[in-house]
PDB file of N, CA and C in Angstrom:
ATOM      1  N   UNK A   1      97.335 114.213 135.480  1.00  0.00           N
ATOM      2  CA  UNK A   1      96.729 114.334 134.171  1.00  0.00           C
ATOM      3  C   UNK A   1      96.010 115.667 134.037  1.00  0.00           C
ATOM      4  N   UNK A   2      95.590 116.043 135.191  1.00  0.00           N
ATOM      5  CA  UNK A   2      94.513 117.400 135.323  1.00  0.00           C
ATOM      6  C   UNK A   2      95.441 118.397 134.955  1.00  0.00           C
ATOM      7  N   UNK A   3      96.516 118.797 135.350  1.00  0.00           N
ATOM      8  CA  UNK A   3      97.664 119.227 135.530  1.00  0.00           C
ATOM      9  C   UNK A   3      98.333 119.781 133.839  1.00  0.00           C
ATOM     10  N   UNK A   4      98.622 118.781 133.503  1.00  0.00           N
ATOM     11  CA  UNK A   4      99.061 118.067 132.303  1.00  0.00           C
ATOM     12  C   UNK A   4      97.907 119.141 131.509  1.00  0.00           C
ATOM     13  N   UNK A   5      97.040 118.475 131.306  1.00  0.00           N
ATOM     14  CA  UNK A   5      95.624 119.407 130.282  1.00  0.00           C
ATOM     15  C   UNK A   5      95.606 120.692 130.552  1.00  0.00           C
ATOM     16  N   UNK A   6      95.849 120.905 131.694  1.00  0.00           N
ATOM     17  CA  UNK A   6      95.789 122.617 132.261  1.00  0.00           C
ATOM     18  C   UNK A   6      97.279 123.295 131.632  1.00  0.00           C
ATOM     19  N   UNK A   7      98.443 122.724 131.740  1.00  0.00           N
ATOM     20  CA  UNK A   7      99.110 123.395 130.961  1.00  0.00           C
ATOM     21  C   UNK A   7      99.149 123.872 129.377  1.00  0.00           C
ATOM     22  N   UNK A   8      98.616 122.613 128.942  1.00  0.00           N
ATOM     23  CA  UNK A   8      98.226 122.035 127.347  1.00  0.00           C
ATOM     24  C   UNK A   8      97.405 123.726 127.138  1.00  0.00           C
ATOM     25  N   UNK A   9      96.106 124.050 127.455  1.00  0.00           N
ATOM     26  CA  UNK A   9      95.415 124.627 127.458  1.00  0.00           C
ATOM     27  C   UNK A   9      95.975 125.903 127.725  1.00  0.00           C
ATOM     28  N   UNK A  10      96.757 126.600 128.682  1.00  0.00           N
ATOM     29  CA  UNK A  10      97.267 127.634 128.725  1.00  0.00           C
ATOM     30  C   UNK A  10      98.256 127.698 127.948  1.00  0.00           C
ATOM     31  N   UNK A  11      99.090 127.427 127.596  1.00  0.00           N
ATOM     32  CA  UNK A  11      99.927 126.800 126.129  1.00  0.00           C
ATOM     33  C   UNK A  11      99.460 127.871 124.672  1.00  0.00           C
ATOM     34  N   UNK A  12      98.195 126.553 124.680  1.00  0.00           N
ATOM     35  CA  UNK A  12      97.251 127.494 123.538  1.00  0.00           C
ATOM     36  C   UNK A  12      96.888 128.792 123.600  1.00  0.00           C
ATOM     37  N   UNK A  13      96.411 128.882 125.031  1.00  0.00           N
ATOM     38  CA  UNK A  13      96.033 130.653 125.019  1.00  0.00           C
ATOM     39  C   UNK A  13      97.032 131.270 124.934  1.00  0.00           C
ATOM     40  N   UNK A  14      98.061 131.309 125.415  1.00  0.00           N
ATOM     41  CA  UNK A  14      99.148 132.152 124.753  1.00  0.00           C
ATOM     42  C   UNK A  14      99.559 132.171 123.461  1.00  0.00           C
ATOM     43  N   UNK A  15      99.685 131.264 122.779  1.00  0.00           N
ATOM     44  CA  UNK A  15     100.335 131.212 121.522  1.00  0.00           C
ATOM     45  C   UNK A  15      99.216 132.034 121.026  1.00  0.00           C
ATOM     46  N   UNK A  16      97.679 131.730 121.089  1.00  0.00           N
ATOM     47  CA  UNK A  16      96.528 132.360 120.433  1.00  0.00           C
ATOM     48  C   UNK A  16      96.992 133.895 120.420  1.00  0.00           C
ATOM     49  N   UNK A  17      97.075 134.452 121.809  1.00  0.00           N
ATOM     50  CA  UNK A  17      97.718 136.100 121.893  1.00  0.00           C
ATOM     51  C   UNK A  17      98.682 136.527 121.371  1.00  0.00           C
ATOM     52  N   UNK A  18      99.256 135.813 121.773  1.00  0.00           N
ATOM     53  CA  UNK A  18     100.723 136.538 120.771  1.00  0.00           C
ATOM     54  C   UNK A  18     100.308 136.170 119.205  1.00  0.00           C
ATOM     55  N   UNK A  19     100.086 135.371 118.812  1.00  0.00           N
ATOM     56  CA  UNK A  19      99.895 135.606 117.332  1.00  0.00           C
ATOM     57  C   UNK A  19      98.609 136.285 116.919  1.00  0.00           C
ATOM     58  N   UNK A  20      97.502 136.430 117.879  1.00  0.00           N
ATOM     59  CA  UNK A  20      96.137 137.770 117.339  1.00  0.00           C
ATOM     60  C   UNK A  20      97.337 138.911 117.702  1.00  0.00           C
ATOM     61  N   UNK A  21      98.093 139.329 118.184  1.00  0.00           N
ATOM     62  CA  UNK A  21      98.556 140.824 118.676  1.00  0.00           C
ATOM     63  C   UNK A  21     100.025 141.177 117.702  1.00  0.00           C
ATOM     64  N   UNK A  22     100.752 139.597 117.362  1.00  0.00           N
ATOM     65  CA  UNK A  22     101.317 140.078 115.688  1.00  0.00           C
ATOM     66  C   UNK A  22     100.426 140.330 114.419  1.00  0.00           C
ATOM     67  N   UNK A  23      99.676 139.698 114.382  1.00  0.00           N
ATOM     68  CA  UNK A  23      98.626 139.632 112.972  1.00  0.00           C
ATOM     69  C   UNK A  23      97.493 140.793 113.166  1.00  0.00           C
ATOM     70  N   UNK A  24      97.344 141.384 114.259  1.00  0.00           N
ATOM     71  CA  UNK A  24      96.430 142.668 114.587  1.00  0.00           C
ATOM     72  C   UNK A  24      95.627 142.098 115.047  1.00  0.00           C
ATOM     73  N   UNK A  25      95.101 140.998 115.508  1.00  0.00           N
ATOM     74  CA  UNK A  25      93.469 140.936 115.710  1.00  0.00           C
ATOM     75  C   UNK A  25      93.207 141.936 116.948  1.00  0.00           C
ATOM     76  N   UNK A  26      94.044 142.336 117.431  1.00  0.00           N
ATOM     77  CA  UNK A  26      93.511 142.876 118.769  1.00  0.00           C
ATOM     78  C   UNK A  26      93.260 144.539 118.957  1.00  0.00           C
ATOM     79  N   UNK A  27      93.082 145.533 119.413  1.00  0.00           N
ATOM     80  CA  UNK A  27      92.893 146.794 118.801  1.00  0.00           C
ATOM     81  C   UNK A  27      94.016 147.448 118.437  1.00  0.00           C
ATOM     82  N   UNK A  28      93.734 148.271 117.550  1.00  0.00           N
ATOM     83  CA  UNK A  28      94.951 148.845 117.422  1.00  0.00           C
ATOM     84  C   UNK A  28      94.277 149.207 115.400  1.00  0.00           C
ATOM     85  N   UNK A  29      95.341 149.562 115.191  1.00  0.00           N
ATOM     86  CA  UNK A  29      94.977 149.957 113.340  1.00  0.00           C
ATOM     87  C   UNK A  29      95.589 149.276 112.874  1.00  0.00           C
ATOM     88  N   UNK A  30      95.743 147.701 112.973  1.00  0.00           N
ATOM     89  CA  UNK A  30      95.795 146.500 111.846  1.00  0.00           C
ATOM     90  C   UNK A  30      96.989 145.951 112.323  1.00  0.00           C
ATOM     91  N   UNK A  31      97.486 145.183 111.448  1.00  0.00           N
ATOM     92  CA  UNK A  31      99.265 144.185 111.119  1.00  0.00           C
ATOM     93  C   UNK A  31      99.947 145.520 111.527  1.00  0.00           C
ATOM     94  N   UNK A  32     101.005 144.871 112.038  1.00  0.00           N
ATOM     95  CA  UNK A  32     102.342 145.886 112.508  1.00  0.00           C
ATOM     96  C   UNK A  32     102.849 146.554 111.341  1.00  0.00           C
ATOM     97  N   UNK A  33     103.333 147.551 111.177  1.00  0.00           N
ATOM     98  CA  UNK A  33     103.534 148.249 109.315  1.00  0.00           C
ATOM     99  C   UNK A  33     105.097 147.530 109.317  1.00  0.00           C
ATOM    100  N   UNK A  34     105.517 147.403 107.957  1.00  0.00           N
ATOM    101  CA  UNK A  34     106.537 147.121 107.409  1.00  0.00           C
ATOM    102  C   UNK A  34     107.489 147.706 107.711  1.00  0.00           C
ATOM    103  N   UNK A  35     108.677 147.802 108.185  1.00  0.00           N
ATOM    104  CA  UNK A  35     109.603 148.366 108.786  1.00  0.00           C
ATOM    105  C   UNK A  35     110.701 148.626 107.469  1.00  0.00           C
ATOM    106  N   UNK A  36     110.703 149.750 107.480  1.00  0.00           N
ATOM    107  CA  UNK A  36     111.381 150.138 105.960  1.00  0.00           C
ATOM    108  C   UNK A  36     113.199 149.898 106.086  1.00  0.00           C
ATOM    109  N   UNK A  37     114.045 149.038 105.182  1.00  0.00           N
ATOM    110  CA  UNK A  37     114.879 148.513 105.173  1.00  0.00           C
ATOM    111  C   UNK A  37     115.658 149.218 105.807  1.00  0.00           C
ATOM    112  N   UNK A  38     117.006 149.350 106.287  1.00  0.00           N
ATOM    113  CA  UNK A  38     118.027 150.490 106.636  1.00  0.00           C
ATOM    114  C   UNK A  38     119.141 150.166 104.834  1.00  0.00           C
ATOM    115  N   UNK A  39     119.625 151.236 105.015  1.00  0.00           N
ATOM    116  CA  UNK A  39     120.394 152.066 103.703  1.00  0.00           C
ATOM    117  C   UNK A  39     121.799 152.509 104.635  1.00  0.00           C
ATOM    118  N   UNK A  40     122.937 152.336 103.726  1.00  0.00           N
ATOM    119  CA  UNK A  40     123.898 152.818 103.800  1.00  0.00           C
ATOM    120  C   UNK A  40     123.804 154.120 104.052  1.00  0.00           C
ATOM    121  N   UNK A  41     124.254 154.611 105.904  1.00  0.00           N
ATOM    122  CA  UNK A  41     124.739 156.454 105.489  1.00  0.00           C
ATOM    123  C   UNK A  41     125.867 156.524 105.090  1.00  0.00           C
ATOM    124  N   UNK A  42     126.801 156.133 105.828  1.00  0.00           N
ATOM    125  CA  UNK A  42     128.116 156.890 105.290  1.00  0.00           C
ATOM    126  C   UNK A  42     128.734 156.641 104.454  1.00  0.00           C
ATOM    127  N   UNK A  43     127.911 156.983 103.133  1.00  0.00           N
ATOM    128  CA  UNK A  43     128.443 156.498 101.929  1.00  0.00           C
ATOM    129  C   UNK A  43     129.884 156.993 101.594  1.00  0.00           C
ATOM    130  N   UNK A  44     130.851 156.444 100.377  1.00  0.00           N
ATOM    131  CA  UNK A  44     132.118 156.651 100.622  1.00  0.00           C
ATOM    132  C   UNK A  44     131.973 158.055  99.541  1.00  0.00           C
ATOM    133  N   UNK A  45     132.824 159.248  99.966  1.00  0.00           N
ATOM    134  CA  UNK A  45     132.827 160.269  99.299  1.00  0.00           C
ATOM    135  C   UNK A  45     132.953 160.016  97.738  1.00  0.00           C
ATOM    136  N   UNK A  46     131.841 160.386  96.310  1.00  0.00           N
ATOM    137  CA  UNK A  46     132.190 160.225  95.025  1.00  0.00           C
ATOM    138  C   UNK A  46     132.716 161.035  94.390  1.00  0.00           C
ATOM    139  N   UNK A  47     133.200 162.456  95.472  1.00  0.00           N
ATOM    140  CA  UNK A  47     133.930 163.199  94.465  1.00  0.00           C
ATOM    141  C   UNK A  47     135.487 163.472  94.876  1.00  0.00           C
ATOM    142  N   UNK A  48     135.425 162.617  95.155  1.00  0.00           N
ATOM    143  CA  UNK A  48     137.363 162.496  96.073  1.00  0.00           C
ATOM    144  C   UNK A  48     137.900 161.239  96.572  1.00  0.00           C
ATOM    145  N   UNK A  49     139.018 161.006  96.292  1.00  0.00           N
ATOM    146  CA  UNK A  49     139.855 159.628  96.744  1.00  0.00           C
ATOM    147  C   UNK A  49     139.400 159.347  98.598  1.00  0.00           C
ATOM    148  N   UNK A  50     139.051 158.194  98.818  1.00  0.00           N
ATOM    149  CA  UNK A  50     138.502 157.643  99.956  1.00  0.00           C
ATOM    150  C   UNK A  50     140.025 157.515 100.778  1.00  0.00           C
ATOM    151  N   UNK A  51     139.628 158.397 101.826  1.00  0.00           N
ATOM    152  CA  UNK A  51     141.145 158.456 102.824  1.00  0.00           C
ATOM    153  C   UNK A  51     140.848 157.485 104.129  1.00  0.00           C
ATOM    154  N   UNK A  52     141.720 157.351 104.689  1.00  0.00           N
ATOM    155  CA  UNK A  52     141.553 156.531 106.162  1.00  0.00           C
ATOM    156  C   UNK A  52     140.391 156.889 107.106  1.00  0.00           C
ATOM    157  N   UNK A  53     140.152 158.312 107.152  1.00  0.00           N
ATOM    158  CA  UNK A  53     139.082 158.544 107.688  1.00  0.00           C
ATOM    159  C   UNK A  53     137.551 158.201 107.502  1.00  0.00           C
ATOM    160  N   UNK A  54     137.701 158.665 106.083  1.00  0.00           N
ATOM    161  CA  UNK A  54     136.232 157.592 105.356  1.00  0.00           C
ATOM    162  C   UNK A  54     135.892 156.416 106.019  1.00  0.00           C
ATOM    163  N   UNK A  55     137.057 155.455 105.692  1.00  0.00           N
ATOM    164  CA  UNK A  55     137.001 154.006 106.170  1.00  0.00           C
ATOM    165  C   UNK A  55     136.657 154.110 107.528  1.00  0.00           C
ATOM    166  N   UNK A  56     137.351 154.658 108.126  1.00  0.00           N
ATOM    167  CA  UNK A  56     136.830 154.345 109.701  1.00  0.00           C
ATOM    168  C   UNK A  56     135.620 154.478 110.188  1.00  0.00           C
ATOM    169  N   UNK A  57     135.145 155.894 109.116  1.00  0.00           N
ATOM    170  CA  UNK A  57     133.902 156.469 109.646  1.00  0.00           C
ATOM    171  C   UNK A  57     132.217 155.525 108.991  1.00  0.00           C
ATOM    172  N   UNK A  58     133.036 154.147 108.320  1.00  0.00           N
ATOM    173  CA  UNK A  58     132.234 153.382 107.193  1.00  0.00           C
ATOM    174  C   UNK A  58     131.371 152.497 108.535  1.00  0.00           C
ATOM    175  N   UNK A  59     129.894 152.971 108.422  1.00  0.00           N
ATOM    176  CA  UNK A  59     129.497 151.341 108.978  1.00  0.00           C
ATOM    177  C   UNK A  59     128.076 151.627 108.386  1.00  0.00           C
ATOM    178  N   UNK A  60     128.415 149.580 108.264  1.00  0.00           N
ATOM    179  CA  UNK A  60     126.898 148.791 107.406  1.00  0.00           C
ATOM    180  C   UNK A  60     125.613 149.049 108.436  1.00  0.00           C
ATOM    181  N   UNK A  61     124.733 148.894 107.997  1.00  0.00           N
ATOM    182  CA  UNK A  61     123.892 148.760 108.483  1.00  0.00           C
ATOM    183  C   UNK A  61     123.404 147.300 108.884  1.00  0.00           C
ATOM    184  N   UNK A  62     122.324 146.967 109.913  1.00  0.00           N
ATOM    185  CA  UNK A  62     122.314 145.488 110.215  1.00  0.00           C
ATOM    186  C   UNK A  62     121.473 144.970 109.242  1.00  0.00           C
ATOM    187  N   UNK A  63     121.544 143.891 108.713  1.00  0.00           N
ATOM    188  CA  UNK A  63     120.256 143.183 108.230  1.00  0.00           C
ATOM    189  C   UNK A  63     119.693 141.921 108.773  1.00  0.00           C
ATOM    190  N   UNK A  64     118.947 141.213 108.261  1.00  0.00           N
ATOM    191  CA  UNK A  64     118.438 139.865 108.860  1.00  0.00           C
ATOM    192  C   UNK A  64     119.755 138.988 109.316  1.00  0.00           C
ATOM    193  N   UNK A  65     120.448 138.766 108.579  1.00  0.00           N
ATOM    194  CA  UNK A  65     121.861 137.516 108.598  1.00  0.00           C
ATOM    195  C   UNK A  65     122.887 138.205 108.444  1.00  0.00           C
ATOM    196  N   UNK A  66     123.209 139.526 108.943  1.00  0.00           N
ATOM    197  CA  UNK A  66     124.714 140.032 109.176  1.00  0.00           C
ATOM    198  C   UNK A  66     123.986 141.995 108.560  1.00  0.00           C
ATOM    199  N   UNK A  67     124.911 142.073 107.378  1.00  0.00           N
ATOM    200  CA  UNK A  67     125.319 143.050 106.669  1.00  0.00           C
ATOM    201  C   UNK A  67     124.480 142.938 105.406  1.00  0.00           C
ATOM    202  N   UNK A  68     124.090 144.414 104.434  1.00  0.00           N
ATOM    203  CA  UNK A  68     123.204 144.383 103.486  1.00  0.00           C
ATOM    204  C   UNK A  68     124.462 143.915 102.508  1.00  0.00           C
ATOM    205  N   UNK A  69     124.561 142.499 101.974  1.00  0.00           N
ATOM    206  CA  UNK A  69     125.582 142.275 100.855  1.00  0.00           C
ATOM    207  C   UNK A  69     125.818 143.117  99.373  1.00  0.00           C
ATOM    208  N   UNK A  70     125.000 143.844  99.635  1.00  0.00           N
ATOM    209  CA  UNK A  70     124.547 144.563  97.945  1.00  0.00           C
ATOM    210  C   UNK A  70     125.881 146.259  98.646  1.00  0.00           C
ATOM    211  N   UNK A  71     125.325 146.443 100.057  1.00  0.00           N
ATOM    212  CA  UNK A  71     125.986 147.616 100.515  1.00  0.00           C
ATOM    213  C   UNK A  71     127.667 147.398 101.049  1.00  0.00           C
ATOM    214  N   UNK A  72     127.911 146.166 101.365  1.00  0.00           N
ATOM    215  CA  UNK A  72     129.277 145.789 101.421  1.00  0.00           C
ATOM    216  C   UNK A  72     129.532 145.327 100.197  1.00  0.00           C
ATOM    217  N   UNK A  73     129.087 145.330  99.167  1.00  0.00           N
ATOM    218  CA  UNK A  73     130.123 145.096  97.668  1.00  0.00           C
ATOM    219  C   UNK A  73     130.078 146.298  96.878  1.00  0.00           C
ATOM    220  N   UNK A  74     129.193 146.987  97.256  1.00  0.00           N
ATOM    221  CA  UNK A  74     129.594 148.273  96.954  1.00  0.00           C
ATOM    222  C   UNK A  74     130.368 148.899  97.274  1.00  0.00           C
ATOM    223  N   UNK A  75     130.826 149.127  98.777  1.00  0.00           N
ATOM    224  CA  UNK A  75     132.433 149.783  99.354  1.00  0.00           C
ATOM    225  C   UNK A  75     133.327 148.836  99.004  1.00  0.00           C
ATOM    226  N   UNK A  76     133.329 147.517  99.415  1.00  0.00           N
ATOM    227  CA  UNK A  76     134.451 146.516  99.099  1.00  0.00           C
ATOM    228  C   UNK A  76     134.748 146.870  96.912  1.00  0.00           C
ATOM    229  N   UNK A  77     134.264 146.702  96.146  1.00  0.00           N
ATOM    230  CA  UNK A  77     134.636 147.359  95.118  1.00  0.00           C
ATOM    231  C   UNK A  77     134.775 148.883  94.881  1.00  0.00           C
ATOM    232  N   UNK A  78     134.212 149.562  95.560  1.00  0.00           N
ATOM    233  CA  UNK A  78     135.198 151.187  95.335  1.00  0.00           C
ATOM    234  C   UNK A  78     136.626 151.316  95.892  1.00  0.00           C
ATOM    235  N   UNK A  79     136.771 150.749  96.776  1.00  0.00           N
ATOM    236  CA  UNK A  79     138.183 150.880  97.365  1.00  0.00           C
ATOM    237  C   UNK A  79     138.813 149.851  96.633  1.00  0.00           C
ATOM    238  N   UNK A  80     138.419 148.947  95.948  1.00  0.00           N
ATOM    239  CA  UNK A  80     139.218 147.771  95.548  1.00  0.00           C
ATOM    240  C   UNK A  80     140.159 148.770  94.175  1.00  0.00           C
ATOM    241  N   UNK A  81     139.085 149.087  93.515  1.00  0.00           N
ATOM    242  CA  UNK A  81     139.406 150.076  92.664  1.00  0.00           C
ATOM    243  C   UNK A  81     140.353 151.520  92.544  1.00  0.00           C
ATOM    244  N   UNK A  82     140.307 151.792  94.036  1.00  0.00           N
ATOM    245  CA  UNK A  82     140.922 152.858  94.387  1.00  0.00           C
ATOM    246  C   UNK A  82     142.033 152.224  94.922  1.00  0.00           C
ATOM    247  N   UNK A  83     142.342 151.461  95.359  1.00  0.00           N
ATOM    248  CA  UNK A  83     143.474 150.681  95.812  1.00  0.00           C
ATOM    249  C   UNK A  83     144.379 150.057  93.968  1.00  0.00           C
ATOM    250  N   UNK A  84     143.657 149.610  93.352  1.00  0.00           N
ATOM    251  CA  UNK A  84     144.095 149.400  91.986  1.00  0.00           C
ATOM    252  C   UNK A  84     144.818 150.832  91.304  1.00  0.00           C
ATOM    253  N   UNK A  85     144.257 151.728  91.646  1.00  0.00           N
ATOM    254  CA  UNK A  85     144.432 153.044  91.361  1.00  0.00           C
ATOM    255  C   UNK A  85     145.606 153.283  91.688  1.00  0.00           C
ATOM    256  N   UNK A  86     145.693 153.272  92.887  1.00  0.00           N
ATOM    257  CA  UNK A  86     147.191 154.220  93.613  1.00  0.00           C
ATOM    258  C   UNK A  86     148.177 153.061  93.297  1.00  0.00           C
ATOM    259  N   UNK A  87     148.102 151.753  93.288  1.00  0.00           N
ATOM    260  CA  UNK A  87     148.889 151.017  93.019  1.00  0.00           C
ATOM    261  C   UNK A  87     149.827 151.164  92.138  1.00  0.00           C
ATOM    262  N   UNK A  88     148.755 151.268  90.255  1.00  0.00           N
ATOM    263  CA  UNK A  88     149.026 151.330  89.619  1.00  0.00           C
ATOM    264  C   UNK A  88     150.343 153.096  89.263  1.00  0.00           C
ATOM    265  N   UNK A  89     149.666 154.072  89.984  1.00  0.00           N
ATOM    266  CA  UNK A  89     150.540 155.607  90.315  1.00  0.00           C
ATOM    267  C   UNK A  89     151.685 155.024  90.750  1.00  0.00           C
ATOM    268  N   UNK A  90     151.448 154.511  92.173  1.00  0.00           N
ATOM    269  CA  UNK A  90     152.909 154.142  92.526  1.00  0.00           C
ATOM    270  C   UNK A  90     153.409 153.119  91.649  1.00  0.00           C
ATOM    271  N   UNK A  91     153.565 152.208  91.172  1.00  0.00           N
ATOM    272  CA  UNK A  91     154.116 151.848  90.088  1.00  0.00           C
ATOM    273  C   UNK A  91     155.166 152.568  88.987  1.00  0.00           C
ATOM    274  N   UNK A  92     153.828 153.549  88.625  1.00  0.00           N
ATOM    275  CA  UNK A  92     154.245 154.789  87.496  1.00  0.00           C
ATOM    276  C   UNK A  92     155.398 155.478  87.861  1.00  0.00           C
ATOM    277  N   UNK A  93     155.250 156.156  89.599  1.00  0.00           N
ATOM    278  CA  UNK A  93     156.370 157.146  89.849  1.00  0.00           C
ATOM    279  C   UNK A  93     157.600 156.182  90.148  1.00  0.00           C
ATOM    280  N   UNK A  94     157.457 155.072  90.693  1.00  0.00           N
ATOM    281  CA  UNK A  94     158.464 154.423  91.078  1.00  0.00           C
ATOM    282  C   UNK A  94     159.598 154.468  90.142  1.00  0.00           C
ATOM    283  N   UNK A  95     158.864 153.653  88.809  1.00  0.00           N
ATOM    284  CA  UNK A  95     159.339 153.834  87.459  1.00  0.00           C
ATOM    285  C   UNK A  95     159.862 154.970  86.902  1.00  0.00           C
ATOM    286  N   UNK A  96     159.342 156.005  86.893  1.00  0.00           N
ATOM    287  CA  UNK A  96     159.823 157.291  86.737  1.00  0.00           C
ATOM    288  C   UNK A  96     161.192 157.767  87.554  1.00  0.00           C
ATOM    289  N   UNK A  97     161.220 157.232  89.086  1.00  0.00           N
ATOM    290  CA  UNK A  97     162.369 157.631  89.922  1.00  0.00           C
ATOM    291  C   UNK A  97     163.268 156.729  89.767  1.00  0.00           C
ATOM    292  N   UNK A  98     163.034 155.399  89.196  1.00  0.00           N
ATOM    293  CA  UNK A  98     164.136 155.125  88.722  1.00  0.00           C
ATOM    294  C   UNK A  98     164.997 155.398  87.369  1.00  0.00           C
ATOM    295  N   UNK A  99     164.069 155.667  86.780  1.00  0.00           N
ATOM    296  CA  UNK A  99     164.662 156.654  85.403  1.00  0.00           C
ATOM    297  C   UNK A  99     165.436 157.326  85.527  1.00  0.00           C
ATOM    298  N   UNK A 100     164.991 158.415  86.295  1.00  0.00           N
ATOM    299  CA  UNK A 100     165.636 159.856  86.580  1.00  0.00           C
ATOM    300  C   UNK A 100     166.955 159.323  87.469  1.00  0.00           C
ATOM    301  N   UNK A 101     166.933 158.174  88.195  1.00  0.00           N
ATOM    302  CA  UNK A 101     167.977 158.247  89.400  1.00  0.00           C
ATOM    303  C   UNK A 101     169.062 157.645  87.675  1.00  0.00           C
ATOM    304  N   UNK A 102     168.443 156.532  86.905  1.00  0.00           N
ATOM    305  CA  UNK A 102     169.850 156.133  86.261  1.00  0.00           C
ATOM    306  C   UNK A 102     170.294 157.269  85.269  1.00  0.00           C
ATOM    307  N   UNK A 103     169.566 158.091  84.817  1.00  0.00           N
ATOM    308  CA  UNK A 103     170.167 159.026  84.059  1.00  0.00           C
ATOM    309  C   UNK A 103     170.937 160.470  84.542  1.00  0.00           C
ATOM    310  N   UNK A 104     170.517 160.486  86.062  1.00  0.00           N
ATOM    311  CA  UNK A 104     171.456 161.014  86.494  1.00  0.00           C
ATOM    312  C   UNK A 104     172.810 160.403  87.034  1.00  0.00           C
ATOM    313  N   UNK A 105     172.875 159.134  87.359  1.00  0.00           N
ATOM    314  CA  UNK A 105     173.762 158.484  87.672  1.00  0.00           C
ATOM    315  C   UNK A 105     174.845 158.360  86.107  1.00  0.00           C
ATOM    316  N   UNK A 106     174.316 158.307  84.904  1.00  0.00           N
ATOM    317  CA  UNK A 106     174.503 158.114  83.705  1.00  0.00           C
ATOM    318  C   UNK A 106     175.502 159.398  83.487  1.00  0.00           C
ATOM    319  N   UNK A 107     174.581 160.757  83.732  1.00  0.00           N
ATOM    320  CA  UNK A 107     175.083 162.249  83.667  1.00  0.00           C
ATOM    321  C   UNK A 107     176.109 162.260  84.400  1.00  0.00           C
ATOM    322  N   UNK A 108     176.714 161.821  85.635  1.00  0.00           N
ATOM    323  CA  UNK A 108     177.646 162.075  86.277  1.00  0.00           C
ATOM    324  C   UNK A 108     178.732 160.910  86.091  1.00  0.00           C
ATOM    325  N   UNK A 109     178.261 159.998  85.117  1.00  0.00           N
ATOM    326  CA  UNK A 109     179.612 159.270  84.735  1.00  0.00           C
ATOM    327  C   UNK A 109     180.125 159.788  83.895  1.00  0.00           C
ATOM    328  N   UNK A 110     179.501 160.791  82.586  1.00  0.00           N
ATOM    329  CA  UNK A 110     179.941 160.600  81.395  1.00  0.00           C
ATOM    330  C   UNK A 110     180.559 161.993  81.491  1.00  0.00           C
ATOM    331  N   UNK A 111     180.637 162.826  82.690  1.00  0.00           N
ATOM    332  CA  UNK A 111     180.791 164.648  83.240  1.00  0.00           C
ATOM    333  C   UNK A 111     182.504 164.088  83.298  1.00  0.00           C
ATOM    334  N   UNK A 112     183.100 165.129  82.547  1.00  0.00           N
ATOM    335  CA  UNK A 112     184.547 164.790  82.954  1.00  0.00           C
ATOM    336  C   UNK A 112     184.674 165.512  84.329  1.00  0.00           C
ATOM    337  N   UNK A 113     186.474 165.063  85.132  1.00  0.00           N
ATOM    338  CA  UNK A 113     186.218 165.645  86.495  1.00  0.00           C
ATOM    339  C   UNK A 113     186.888 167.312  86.502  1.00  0.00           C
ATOM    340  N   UNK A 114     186.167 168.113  87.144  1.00  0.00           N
ATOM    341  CA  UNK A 114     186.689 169.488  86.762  1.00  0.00           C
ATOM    342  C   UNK A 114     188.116 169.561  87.283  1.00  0.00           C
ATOM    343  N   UNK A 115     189.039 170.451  87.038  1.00  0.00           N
ATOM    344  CA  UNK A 115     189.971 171.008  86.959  1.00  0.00           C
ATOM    345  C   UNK A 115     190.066 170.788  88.761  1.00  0.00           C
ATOM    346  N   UNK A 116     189.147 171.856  89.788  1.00  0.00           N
ATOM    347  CA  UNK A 116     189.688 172.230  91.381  1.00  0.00           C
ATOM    348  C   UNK A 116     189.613 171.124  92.011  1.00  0.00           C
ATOM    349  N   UNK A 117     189.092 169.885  91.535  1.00  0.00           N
ATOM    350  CA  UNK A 117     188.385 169.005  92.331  1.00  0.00           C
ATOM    351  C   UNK A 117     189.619 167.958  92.402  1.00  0.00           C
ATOM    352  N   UNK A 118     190.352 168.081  91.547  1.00  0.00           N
ATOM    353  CA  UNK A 118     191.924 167.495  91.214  1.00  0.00           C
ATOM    354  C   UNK A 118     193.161 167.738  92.061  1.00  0.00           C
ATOM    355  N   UNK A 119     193.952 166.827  93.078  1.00  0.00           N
ATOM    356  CA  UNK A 119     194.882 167.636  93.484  1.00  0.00           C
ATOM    357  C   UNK A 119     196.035 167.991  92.604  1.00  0.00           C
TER     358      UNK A 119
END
């Protein structure tokens, strides 16, 4: 039982220290200061299309429960966008090369056959 109370008691004194030496009671110049958030560095370039390298060179910063969600929906929608982007180009040229391939295919049906090419 002596035993028992003696742990009980040292128990308390610790918890007492560690929480006077988070909360300041102990010397020092007060409460521990606020630890100022971390911020996205490698933000994704805003004056040029985001290349493979960007991406690789992309990292979040930590927060309490993973990643700052405000700083991963910010890259996850620029590239979403930029990915919408080139999509939509390739689309465009695709379209375009097939144009050009049927109207040249078109041009060389409607070409009578020359004269040397004849045996």
């Amino acid at each position: 039982m002596v035993m028992f109370l003696f742990l009980v008691i040292a128990l308390a004194v610790v918890v007492a220290a560690v929480t006077l030496a988070v909360v300041g009671g102990g010397e020092g110049d007060g409460p521990l200061p606020e630890a100022a958030p971390e911020r996205l560095q490698d933000f994704l370039p805003p004056d040029r299309p985001v290349g493979r390298a960007d991406i690789e060179s992309l990292r979040f910063p930590l927060a309490a429960r993973g990643y700052r969600m405000a700083d991963v929906d910010d890259a996850l929608g620029r590239l979403a966008a930029e990915l919408a982007e080139r999509d939509d180009r390739i689309a465009h040229l695709e379209s375009a090369l097939a144009g050009a391939r049927a109207a040249a295919s078109h041009m060389s049906l409607d070409k009578p056959a020359r004269q040397e090419d004849q045996p």
